[in-house]
N, C-alpha and C. Protein backbone atom coordinates (compact mmCIF):
# COMPACT_ATOMS: atom_id res chain seq x y z
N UNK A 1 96.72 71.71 96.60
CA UNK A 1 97.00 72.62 95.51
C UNK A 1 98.51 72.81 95.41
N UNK A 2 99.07 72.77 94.26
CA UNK A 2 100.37 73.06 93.88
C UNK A 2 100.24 74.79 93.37
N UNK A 3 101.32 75.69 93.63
CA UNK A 3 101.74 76.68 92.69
C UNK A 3 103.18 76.23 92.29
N UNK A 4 103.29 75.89 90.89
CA UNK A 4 104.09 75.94 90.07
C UNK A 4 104.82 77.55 88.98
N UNK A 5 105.59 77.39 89.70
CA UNK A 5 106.39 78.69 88.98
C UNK A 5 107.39 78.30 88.05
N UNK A 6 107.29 78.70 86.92
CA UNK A 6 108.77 78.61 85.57
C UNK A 6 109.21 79.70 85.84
N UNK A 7 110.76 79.55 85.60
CA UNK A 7 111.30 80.98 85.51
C UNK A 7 112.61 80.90 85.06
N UNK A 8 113.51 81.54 84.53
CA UNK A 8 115.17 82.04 84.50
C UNK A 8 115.83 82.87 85.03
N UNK A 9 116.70 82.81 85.20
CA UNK A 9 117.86 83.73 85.26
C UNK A 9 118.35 84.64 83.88
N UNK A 10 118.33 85.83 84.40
CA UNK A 10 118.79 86.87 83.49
C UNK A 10 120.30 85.87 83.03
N UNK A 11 120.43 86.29 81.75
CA UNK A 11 121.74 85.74 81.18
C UNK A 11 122.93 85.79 81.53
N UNK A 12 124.15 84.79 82.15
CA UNK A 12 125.14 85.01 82.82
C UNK A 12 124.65 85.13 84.75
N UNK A 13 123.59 85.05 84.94
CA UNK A 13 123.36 85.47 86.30
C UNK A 13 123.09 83.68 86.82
N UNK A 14 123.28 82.79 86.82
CA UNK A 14 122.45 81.44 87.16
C UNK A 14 122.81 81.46 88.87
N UNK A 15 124.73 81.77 88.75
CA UNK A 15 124.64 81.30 90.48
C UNK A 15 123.91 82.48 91.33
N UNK A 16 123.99 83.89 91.17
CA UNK A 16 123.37 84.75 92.27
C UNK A 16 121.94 84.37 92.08
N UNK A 17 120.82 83.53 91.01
CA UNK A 17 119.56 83.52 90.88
C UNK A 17 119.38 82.27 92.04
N UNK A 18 120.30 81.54 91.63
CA UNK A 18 120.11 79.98 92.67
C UNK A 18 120.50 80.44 94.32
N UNK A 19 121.34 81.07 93.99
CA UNK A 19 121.64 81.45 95.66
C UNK A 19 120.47 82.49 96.00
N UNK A 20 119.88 83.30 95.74
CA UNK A 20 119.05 84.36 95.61
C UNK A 20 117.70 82.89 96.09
N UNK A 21 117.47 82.65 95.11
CA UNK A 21 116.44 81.66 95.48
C UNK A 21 116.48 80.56 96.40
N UNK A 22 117.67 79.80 96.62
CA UNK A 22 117.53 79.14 97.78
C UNK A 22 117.22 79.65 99.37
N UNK A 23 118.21 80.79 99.09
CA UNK A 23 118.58 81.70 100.54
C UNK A 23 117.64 82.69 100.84
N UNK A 24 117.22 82.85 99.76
CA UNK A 24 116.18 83.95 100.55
C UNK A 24 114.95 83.95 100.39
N UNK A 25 114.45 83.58 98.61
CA UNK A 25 113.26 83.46 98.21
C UNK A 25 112.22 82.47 98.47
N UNK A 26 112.78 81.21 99.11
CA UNK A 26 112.44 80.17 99.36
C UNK A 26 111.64 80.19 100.93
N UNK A 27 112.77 81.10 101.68
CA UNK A 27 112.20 80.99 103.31
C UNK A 27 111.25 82.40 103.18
N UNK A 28 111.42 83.17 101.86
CA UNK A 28 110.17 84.40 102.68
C UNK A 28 108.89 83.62 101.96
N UNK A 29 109.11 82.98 100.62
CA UNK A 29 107.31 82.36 100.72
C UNK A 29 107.30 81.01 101.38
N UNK A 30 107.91 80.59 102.12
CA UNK A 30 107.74 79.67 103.71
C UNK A 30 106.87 80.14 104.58
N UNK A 31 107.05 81.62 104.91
CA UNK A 31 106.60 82.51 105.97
C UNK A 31 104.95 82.52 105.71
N UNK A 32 104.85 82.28 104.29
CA UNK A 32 102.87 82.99 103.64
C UNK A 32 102.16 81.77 104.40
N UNK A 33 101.32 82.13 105.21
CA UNK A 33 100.66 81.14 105.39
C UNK A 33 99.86 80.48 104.45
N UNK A 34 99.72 78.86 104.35
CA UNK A 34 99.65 78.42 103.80
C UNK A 34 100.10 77.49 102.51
N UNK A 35 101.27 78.34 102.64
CA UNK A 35 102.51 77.39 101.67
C UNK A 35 103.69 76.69 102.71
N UNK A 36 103.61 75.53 102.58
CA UNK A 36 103.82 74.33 103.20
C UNK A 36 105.48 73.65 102.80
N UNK A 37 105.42 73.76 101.56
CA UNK A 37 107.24 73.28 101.31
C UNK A 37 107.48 73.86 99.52
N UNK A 38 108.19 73.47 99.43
CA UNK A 38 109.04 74.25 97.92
C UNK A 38 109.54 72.79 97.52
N UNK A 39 109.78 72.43 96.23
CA UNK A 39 110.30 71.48 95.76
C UNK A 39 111.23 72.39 94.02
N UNK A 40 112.67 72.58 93.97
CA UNK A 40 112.96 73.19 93.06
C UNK A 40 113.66 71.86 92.22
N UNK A 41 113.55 72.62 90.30
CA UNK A 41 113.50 71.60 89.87
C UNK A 41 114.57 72.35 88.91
N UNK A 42 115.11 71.21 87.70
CA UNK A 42 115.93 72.32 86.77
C UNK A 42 115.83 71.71 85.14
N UNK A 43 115.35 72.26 84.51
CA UNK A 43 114.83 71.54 83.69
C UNK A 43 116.22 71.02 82.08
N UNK A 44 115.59 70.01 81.61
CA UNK A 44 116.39 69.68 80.64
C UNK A 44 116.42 69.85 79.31
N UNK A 45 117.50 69.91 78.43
CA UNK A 45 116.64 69.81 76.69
C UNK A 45 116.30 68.36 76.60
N UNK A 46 115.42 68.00 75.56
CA UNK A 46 115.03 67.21 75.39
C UNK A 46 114.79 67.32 73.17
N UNK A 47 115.73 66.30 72.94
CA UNK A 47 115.14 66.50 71.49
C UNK A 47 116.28 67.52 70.79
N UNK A 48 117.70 67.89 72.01
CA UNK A 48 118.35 68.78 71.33
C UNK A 48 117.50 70.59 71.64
N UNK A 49 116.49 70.75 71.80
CA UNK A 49 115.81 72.08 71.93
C UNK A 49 115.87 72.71 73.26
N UNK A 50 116.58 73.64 73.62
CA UNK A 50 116.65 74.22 75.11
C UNK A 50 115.46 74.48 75.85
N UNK A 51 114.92 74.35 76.80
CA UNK A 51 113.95 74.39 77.76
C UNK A 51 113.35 75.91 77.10
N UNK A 52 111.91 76.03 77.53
CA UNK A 52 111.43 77.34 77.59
C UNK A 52 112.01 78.32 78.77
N UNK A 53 111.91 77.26 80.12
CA UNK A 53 112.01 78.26 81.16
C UNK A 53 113.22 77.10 81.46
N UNK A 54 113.77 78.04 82.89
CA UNK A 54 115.73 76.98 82.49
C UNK A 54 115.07 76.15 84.47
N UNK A 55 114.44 76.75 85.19
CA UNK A 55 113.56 76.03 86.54
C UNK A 55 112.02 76.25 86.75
N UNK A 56 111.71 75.07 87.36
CA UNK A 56 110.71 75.00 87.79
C UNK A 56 110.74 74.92 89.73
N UNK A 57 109.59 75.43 90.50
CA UNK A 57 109.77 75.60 92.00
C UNK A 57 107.98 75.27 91.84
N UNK A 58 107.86 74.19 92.68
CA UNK A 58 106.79 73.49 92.95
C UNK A 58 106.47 74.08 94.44
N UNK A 59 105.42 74.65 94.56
CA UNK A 59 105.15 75.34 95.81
C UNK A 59 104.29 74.15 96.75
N UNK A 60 103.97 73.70 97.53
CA UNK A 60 102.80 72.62 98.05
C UNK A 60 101.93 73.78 99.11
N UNK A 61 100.62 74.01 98.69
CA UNK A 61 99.73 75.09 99.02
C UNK A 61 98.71 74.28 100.16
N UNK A 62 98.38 74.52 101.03
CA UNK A 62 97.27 74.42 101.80
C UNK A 62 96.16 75.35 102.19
N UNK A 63 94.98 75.09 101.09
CA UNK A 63 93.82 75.90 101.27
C UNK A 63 93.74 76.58 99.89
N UNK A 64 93.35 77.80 99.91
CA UNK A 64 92.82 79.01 99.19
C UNK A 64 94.16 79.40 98.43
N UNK A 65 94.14 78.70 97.12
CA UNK A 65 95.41 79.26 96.61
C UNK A 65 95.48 80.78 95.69
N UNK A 66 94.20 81.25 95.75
CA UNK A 66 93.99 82.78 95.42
C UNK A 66 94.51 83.56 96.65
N UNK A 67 94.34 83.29 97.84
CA UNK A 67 94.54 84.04 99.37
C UNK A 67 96.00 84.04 98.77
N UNK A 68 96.87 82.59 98.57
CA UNK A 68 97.61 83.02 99.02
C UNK A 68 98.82 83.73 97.89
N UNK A 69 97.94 83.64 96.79
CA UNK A 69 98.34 84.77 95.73
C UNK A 69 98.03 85.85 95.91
N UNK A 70 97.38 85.90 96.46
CA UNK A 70 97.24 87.36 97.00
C UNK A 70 97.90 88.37 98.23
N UNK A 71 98.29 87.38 99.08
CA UNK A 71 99.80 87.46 99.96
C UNK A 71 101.04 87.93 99.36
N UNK A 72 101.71 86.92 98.30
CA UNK A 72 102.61 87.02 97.59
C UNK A 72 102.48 88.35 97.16
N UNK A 73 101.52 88.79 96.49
CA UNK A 73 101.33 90.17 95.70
C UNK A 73 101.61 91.03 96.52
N UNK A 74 100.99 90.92 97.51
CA UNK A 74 101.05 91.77 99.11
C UNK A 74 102.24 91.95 99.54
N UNK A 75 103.31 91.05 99.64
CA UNK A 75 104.34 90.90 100.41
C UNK A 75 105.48 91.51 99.21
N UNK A 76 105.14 90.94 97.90
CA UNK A 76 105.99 91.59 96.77
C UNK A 76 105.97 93.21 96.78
N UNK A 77 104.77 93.66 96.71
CA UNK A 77 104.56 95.22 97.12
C UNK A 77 105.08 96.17 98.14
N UNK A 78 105.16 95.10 99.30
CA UNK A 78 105.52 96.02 100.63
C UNK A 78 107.55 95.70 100.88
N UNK A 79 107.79 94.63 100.25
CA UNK A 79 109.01 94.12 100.61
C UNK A 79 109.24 92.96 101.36
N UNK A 80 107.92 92.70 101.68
CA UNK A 80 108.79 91.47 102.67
C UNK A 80 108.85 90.18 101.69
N UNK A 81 108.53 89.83 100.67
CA UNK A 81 109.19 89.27 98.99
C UNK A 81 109.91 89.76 99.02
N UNK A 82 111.42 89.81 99.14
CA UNK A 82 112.46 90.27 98.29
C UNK A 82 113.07 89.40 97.01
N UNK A 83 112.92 90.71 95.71
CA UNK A 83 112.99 89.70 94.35
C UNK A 83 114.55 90.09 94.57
N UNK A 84 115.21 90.08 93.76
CA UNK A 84 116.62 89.08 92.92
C UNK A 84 116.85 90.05 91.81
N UNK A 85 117.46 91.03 91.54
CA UNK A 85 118.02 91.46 89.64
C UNK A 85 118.12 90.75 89.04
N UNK A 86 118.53 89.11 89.40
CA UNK A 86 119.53 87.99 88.80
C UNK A 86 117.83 87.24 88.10
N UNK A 87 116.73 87.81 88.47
CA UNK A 87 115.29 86.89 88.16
C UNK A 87 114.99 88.12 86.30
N UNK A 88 114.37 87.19 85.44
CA UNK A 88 113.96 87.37 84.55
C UNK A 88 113.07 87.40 84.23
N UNK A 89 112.26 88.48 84.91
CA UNK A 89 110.74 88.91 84.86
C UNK A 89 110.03 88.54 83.35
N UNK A 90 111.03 88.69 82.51
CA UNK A 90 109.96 88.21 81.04
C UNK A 90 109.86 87.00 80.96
N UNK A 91 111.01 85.58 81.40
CA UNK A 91 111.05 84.44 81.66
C UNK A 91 110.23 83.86 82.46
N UNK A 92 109.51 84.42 82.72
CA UNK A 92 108.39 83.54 84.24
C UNK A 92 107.09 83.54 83.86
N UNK A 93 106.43 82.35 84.30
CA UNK A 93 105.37 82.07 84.86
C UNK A 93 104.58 81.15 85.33
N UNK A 94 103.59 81.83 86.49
CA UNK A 94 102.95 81.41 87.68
C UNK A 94 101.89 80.71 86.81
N UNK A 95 101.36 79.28 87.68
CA UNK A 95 100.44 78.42 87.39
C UNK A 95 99.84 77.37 88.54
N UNK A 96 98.56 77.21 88.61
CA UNK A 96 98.01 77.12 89.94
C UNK A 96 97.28 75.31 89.31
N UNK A 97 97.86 74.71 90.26
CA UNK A 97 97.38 73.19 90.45
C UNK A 97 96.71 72.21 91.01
N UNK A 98 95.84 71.69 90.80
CA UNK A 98 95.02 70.82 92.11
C UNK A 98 95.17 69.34 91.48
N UNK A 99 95.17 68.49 92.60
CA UNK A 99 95.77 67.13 92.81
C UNK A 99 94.38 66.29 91.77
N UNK A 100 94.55 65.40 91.48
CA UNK A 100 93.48 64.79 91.36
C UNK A 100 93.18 63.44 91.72
């Protein structure tokens, strides 16, 4: 199972979102069991038209990818997720993948 996340950076914010996300966001959903590696991506225009979302972060999931959405939620709630100001909560979203 893949979790695929789109998302941006609030406007003017790209380097504290990338540093934010490499450095920190990356190793606390490392920690969820069950998520295995991160693959970050950055997307392009194509056609002249700017991307919807400006990255993509390919999660590689092992097992129950509801559990471990449900971790994330968990860990977002209590803190041990720490989000980013520099993240653009209206810019995002989560999408759940299986190989075929």
């Amino acid at each position: 199972m893949h979790l695929i996340v789109f998302s941006s950076p609030r406007a003017g914010m790209d380097e504290e979102y990338n540093t934010w996300y490499t450095e920190v966001h990356i190793p606390d959903m490392l920690e969820i069991p069950g998520v295995k590696s991160c693959t970050r991506l950055r997307a392009q225009p194509v056609g002249g038209q700017p991307p919807e979302f400006a990255y993509q972060a390919d999660y590689d999931i092992d097992g129950d990818a509801g559990a471990v959405l449900k971790e994330i939620k968990d860990r977002s709630t209590d803190g041990r997720i720490r989000l980013s100001p520099s993240i653009d909560p209206a810019a995002m979203k989560v999408t759940v993948w299986e190989s075929l």
